[in-house]
Protein backbone atom coordinates (compact mmCIF):
# COMPACT_ATOMS: atom_id res chain seq x y z
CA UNK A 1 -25.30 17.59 -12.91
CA UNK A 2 -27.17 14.55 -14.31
CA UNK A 3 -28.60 12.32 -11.94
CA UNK A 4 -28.71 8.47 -11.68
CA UNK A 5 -31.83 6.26 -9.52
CA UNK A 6 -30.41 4.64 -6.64
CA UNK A 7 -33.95 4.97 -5.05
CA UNK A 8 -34.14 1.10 -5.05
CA UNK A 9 -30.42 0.76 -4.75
CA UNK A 10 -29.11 -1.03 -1.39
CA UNK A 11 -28.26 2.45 -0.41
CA UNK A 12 -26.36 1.34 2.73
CA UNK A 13 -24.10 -0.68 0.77
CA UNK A 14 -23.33 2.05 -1.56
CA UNK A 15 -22.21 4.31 1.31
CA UNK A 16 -20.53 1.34 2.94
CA UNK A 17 -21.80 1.54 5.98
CA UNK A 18 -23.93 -0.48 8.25
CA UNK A 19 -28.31 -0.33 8.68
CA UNK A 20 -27.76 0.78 12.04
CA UNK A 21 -25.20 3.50 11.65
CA UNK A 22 -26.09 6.55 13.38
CA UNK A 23 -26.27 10.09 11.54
CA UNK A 24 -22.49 10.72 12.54
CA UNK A 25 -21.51 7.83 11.27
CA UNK A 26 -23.09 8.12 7.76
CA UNK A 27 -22.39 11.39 7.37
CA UNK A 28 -18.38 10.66 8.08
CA UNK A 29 -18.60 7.83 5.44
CA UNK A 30 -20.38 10.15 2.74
CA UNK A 31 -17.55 12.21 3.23
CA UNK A 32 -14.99 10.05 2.45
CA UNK A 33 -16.33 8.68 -0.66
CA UNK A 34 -17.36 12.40 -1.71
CA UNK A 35 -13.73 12.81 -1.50
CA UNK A 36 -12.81 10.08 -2.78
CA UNK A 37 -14.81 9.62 -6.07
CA UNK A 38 -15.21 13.78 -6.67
CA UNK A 39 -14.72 14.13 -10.83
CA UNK A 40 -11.98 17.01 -9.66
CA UNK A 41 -9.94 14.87 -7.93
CA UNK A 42 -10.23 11.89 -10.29
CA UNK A 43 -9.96 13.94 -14.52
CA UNK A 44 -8.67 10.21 -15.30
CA UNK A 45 -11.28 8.39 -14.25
CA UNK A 46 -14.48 8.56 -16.64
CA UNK A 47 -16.07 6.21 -13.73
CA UNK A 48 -15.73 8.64 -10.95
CA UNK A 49 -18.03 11.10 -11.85
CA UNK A 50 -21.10 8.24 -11.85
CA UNK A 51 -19.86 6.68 -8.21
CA UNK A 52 -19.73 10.11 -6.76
CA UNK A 53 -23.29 11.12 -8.12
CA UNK A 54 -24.51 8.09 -6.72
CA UNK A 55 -22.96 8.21 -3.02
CA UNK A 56 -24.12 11.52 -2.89
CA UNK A 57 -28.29 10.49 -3.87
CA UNK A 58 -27.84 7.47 -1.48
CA UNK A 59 -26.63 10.24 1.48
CA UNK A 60 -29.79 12.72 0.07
CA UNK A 61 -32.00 9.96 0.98
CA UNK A 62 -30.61 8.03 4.25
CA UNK A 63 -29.75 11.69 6.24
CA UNK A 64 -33.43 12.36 5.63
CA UNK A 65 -34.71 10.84 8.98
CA UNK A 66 -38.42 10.80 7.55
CA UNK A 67 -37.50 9.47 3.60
CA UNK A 68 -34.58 6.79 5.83
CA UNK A 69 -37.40 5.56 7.45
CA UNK A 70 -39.34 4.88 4.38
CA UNK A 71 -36.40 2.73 2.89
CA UNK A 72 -35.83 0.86 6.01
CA UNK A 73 -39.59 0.15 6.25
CA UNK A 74 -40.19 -0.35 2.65
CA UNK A 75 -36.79 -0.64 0.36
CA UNK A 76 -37.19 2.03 -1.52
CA UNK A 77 -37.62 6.15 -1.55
CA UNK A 78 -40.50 5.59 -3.82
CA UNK A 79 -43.50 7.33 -1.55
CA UNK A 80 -41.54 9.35 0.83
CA UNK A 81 -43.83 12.41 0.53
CA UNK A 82 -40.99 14.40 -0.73
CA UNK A 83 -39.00 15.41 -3.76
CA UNK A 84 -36.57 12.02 -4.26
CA UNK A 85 -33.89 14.15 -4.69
CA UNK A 86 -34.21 16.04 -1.04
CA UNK A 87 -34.62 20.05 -1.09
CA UNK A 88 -31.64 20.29 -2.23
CA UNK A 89 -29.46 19.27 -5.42
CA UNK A 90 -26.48 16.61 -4.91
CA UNK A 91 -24.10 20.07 -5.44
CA UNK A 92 -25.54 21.72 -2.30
CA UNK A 93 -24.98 18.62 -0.51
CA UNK A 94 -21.16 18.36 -1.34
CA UNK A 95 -20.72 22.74 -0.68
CA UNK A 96 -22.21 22.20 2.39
CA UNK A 97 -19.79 20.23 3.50
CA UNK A 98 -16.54 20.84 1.30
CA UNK A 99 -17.00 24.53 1.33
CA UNK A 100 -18.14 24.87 -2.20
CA UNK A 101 -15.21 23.57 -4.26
CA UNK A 102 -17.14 20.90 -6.20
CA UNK A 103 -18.02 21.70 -10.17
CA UNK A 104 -20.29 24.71 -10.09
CA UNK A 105 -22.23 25.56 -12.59
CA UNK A 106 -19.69 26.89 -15.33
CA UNK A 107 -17.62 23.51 -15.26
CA UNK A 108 -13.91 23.11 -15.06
CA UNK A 109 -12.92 26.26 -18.05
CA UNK A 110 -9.30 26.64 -17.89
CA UNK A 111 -6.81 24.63 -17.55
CA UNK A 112 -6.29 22.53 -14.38
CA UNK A 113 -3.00 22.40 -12.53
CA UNK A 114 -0.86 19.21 -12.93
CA UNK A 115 -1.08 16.02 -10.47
CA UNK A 116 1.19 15.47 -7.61
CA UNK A 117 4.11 13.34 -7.82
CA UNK A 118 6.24 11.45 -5.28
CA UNK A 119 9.90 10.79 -5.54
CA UNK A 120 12.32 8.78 -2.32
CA UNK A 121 15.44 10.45 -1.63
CA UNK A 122 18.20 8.85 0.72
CA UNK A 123 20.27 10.86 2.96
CA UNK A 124 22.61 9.78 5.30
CA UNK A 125 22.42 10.44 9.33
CA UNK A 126 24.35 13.16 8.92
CA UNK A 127 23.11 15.47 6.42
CA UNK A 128 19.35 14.26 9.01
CA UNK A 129 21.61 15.57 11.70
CA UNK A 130 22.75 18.75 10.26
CA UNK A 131 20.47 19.42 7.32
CA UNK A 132 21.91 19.55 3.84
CA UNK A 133 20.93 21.04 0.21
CA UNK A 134 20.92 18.11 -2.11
CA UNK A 135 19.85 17.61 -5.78
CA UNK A 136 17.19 15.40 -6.86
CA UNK A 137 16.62 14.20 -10.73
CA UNK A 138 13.08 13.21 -11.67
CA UNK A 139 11.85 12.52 -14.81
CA UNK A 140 7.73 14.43 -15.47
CA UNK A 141 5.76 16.32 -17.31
CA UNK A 142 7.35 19.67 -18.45
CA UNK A 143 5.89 22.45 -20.07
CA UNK A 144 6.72 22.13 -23.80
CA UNK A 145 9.51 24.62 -25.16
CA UNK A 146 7.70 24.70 -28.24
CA UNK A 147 4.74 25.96 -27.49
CA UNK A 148 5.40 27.32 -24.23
CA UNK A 149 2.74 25.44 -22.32
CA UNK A 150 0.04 26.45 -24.77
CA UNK A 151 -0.60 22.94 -26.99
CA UNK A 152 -0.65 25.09 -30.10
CA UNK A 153 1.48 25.43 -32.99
CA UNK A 154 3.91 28.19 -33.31
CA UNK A 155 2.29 31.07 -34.69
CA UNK A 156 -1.41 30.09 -33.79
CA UNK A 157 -3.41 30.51 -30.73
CA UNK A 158 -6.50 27.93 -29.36
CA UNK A 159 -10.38 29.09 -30.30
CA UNK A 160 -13.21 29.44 -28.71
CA UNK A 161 -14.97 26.40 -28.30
CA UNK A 162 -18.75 26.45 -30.97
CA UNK A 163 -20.24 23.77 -28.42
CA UNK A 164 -19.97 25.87 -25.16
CA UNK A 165 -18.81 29.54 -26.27
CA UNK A 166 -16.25 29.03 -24.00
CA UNK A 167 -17.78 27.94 -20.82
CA UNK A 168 -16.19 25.17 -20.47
CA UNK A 169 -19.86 23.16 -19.69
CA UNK A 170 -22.90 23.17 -21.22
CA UNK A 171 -26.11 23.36 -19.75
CA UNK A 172 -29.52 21.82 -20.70
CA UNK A 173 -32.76 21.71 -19.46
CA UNK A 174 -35.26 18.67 -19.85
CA UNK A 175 -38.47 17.40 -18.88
CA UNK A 176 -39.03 15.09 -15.83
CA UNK A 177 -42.02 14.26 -13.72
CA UNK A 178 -40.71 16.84 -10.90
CA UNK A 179 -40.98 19.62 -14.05
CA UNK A 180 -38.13 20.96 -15.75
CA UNK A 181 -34.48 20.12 -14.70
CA UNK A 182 -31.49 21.89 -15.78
CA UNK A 183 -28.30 19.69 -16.02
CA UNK A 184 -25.13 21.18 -16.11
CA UNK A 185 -21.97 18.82 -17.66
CA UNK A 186 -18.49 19.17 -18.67
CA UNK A 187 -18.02 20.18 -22.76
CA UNK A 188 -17.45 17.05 -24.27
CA UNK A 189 -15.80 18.94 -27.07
CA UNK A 190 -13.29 20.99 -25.20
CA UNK A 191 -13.08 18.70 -22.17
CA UNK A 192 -13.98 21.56 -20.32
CA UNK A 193 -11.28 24.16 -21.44
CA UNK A 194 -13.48 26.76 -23.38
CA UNK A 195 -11.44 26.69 -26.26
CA UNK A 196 -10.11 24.03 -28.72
CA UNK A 197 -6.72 24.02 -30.96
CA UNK A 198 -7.06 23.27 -33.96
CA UNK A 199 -3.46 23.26 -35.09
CA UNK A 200 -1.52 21.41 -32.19
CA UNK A 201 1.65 21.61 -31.65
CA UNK A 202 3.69 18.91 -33.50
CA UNK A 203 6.50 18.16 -29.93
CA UNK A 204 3.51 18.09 -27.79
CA UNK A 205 0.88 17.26 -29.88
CA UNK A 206 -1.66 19.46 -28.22
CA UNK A 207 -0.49 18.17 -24.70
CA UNK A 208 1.13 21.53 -23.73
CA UNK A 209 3.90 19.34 -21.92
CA UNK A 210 6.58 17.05 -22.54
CA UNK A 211 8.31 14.07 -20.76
CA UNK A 212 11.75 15.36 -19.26
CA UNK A 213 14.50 15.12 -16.61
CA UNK A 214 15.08 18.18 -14.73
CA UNK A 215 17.29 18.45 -11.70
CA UNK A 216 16.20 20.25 -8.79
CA UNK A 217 17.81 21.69 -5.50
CA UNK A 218 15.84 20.26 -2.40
CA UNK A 219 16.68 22.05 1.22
CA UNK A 220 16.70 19.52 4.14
CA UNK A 221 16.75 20.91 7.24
CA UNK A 222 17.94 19.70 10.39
CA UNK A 223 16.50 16.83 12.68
CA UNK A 224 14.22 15.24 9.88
CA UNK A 225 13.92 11.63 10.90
CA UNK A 226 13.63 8.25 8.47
CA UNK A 227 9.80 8.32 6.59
CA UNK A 228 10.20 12.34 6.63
CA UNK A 229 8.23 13.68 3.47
CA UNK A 230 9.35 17.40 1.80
CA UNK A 231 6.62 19.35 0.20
CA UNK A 232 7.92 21.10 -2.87
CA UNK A 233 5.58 23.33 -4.46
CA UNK A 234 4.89 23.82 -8.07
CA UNK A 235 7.70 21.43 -8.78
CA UNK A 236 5.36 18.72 -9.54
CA UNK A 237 4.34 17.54 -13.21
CA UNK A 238 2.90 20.57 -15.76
CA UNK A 239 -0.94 21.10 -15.95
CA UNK A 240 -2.35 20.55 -19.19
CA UNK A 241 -1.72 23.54 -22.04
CA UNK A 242 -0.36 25.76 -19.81
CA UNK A 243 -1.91 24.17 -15.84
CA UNK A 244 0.14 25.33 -13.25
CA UNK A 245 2.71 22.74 -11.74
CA UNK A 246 1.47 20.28 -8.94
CA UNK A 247 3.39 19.31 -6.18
CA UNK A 248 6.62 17.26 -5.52
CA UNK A 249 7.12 15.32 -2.50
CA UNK A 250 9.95 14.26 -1.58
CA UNK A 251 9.67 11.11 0.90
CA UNK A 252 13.43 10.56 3.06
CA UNK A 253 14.53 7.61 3.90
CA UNK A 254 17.67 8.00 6.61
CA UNK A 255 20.70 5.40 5.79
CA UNK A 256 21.34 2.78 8.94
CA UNK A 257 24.49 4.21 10.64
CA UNK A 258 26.78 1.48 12.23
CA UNK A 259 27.90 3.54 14.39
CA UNK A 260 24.41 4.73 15.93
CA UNK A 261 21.06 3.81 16.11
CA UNK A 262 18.65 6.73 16.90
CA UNK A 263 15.72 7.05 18.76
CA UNK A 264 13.77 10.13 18.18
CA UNK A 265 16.75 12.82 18.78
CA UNK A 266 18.67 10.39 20.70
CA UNK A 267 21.66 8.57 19.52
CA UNK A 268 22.63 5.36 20.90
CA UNK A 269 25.92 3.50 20.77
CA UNK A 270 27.37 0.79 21.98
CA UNK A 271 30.82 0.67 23.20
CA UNK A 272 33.08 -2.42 23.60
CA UNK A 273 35.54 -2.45 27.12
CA UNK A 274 37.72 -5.01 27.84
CA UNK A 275 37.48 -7.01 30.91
CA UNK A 276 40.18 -5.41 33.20
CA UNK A 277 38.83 -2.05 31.96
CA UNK A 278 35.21 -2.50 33.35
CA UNK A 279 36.80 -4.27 36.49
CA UNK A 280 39.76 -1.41 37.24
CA UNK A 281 38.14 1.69 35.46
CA UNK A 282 39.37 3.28 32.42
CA UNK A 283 39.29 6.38 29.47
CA UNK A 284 37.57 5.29 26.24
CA UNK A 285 36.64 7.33 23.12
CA UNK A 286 33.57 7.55 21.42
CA UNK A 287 31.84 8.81 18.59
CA UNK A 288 29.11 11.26 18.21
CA UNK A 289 27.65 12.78 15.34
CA UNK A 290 29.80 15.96 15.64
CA UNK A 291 33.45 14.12 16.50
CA UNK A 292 35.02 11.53 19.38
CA UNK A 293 34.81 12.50 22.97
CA UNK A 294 36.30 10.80 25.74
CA UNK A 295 34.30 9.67 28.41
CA UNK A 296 35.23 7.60 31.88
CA UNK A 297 34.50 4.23 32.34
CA UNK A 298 34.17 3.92 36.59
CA UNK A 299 35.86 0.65 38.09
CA UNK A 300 33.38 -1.86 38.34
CA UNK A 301 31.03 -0.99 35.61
CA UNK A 302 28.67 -4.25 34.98
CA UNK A 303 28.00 -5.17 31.16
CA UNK A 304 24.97 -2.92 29.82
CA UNK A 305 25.70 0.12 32.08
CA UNK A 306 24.77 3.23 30.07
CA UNK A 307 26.42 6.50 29.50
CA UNK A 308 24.48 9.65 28.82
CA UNK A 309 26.16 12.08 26.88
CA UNK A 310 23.80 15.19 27.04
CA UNK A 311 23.36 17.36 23.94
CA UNK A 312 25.66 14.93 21.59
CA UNK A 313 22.01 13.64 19.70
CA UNK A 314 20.43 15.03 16.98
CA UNK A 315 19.21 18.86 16.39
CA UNK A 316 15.52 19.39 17.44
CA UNK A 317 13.14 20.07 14.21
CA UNK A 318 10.91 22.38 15.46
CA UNK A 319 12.82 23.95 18.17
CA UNK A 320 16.08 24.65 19.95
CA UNK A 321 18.32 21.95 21.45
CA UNK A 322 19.76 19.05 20.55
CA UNK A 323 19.08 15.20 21.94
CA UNK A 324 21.29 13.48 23.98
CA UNK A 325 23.72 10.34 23.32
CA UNK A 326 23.46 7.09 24.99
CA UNK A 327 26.81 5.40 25.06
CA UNK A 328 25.63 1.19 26.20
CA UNK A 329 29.06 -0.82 27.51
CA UNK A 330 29.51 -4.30 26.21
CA UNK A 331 31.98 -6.25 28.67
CA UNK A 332 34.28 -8.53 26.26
CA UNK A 333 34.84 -11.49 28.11
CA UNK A 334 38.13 -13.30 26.06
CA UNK A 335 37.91 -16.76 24.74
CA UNK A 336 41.51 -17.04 24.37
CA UNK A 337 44.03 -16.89 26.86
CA UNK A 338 47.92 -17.63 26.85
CA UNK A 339 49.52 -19.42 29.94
CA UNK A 340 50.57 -16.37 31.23
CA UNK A 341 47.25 -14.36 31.60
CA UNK A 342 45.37 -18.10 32.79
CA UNK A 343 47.96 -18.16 35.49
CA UNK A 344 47.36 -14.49 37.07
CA UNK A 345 43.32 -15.25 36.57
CA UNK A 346 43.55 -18.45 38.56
CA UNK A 347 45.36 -16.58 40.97
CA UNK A 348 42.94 -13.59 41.00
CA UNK A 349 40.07 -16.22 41.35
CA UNK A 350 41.87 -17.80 44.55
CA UNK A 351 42.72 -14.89 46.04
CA UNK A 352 38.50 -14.17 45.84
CA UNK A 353 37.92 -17.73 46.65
CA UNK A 354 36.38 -18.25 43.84
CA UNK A 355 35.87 -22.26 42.50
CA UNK A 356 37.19 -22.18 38.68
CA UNK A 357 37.71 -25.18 36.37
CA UNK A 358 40.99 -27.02 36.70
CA UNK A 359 44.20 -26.03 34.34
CA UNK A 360 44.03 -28.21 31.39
CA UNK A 361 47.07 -26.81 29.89
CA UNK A 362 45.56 -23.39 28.96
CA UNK A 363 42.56 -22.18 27.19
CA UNK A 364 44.62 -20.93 24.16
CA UNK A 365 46.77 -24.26 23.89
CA UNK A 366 43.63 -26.42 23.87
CA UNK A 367 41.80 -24.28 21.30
CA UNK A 368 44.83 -24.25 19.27
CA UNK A 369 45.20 -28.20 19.62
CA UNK A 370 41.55 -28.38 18.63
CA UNK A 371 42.49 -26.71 15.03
C-alpha cells in the first residue's frame, strides 16, 4: 500500500478531532473514518483509497505518545527518533482493529459481491398486526442471461490477466530513505479480478449484469411497527461478472388507521357516547383489530374516561402475547335541540337547581332562524 506525507499535515484536523482529545477519543474517531473511507467499502470512489491512507498515517503518528508529543511541540513528525511510519505498516493498524479484513497483500482477485439496496414498502395495520407475505417489484442489477453472470461472450471464457498473473494486485518494491519498501496495489489492468475478457458479452457488455424488474415474495411477520426494516439476503443487486448478490432491505412504513392509533403494542381508540349515555350508563361497540366487542359504559362516566381492553393490541414481535386496547370516551354534548328535549333539560336542570340561560324559543329554532 503506497503511502502519502501527512507528517506536516494538521493531523488533528484530518482525524477530526480536537488537540486535546484523549487516546480513547482518537482512537474512536480513527475508527470511524477507517470505516468510512476503507477502498472495500467505497470500489466507486477512486478518492477513498487516498483519504483512508491518510487518516490512517495521521492515527500512526498522534497514538504514538512520544512521536504526538513531537508534533504538538514542534508541528511536524520530522525528528521523532522513530520510523515516520510507526513499527508498523498502515495495514497492521486497520487488522488490529477490524480483525484483518482490509486489502491484504494479494488485492481484491475475484469478483466482489454486489452493493446493498433499499426499497419502502407500505403495509397496512393489519397485515403489522397479523403478519402477511407480500410481493415487492424492484428494478437492479441482474445477472445477465447471456452470459450467465460471467461478462463474456457465448462460447469464450475470461484470461488470465499478463500484468498480475492473476493476482489480482501487483506488487513492487522501491527505494526510500528507510531502505527498500514493497507496495502492494490493486491491478490497474484487471481492476483487481485476475483475469480480463477480451470478448465481452454484447447484452452486458462485459458487466456480467443487466438492469431488470424482478418480483419478489417478502415474509412480514407479526408486530413489526412503522420505520421496521426487513433484511433480505442475496436479493440485493448482482456482483460484478458473476459477484454474489448484496442485500435488500426492505424499510416498512405502517398506513395511519382511523380507527386506531398505536402505541408500541397498544391500540388506542376513541369512542363517541352521547350525553344521556355517559350520564345513565349504556352498551357500546367497538372495534379492535380482530372484530367489534361490546363493552359497558358505567352511569356517570366523565369525558376522557378510558377503557382497557386487555389482549385486543397488537401481537408481541419477539415473544408471546398480545398488547392491550385503550378504548378513550368522548362525551358529545348536542348543539341542537328541538323544543321538546330543551323543555325536559330545563326541567332536569331545576330539579338539580342548577342556574341555566333563559328559553329564547329553543336552541334549534334560533339556529335555524340564524340560516
Amino acid at each position: 500500500m503506497e503511502r502519502t506525507n501527512v507528517a506536516n499535515a494538521n493531523l488533528y484536523a484530518i482525524l477530526e478531532v480536537d488537540q486535546r482529545c484523549s487516546p480513547d477519543e482518537l482512537k474512536q474517531a480513527y475508527r470511524r473514518l477507517a470505516r468510512q473511507y476503507h477502498p472495500d467499502s467505497n470500489t466507486e470512489d477512486p478518492s477513498a483509497e487516498a483519504h483512508f491512507k491518510e487518516v490512517s498515517q495521521a492515527y500512526e503518528i498522534l497514538s504514538d505518545p512520544e512521536r504526538r508529543a513531537n508534533y504538538d511541540r514542534f508541528g511536524s513528525d520530522v525528528g521523532a527518533g522513530a520510523n515516520p511510519f510507526g513499527a508498523g505498516s498502515v495495514q497492521d493498524i486497520f487488522d488490529m482493529f477490524f480483525g484483518g479484513m482490509g486489502m491484504n497483500n494479494q488485492g481484491r482477485r475475484g469478483p466482489q459481491p454486489g452493493p446493498d439496496a433499499e426499497v419502502a414498502l407500505d403495509i397496512t395495520l393489519e397485515e403489522a398486526a397479523f403478519g402477511a407475505t407480500r410481493e415487492v417489484t424492484v428494478t437492479l442489477p441482474q445477472r445477465c442471461g447471456t452470459c450467465a453472470g460471467s461478462g463474456c461472450a457465448p462460447g469464450t471464457t475470461p484470461v488470465t490477466c499478463e500484468e498480475c498473473k492473476g493476482a489480482g494486485a501487483v506488487q513492487r518494491v522501491r527505494n526510500s530513505i528507510l531502505g527498500q519498501m514493497v507496495t502492494s496495489q490493486v491491478c490497474s489492468r484487471c481492476q483487481g479480478f485476475g483475469t480480463r475478457i477480451e470478448s465481452p458479452c454484447p447484452d452486458c457488455r462485459g458487466d456480467g449484469r443487466r438492469q431488470q424488474s424482478t418480483t419478489m415474495t417478502a415474509q412480514i411477520p407479526a408486530g413489526v411497527e412503522d420505520g421496521s426494516t426487513m433484511r433480505l439476503a442475496d436479493r440485493g443487486p448482482a456482483g460484478l461478472r458473476g459477484g454474489a448478490n448484496g442485500r435488500l432491505f426492505v424499510h416498512l412504513r405502517v398506513l395511519a388507521d382511523e380507527r386506531f392509533e398505536r402505541h408500541g403494542d397498544d391500540l388506542h381508540h376513541e369512542a363517541h357516547v352521547s350525553f344521556s349515555q355517559a350520564v345513565l350508563g349504556a352498551a357500546i361497540t367497538v372495534p379492535t383489530i380482530r372484530g367489534a366487542i361490546e363493552i359497558d359504559v358505567e352511569p356517570g362516566s366523565q369525558n376522557a374516561t378510558v377503557h382497557r381492553v386487555r389482549h385486543e393490541g397488537i401481537e408481541h414481535l419477539h415473544g408471546r402475547g398480545r398488547g392491550d386496547l385503550y378504548v378513550h370516551l368522548t362525551v358529545d354534548v348536542p348543539n341542537e335541540l328541538d323544543e321538546t328535549s330543551e323543555n325536559l333539560l330545563r326541567q332536569w336542570a331545576e330539579h338539580r337547581n342548577e342556574a341555566v340561560n333563559e328559553s329564547s324559543g329553543g336552541l334549534f329554532r334560533r339556529r335555524k332562524a340564524k340560516k
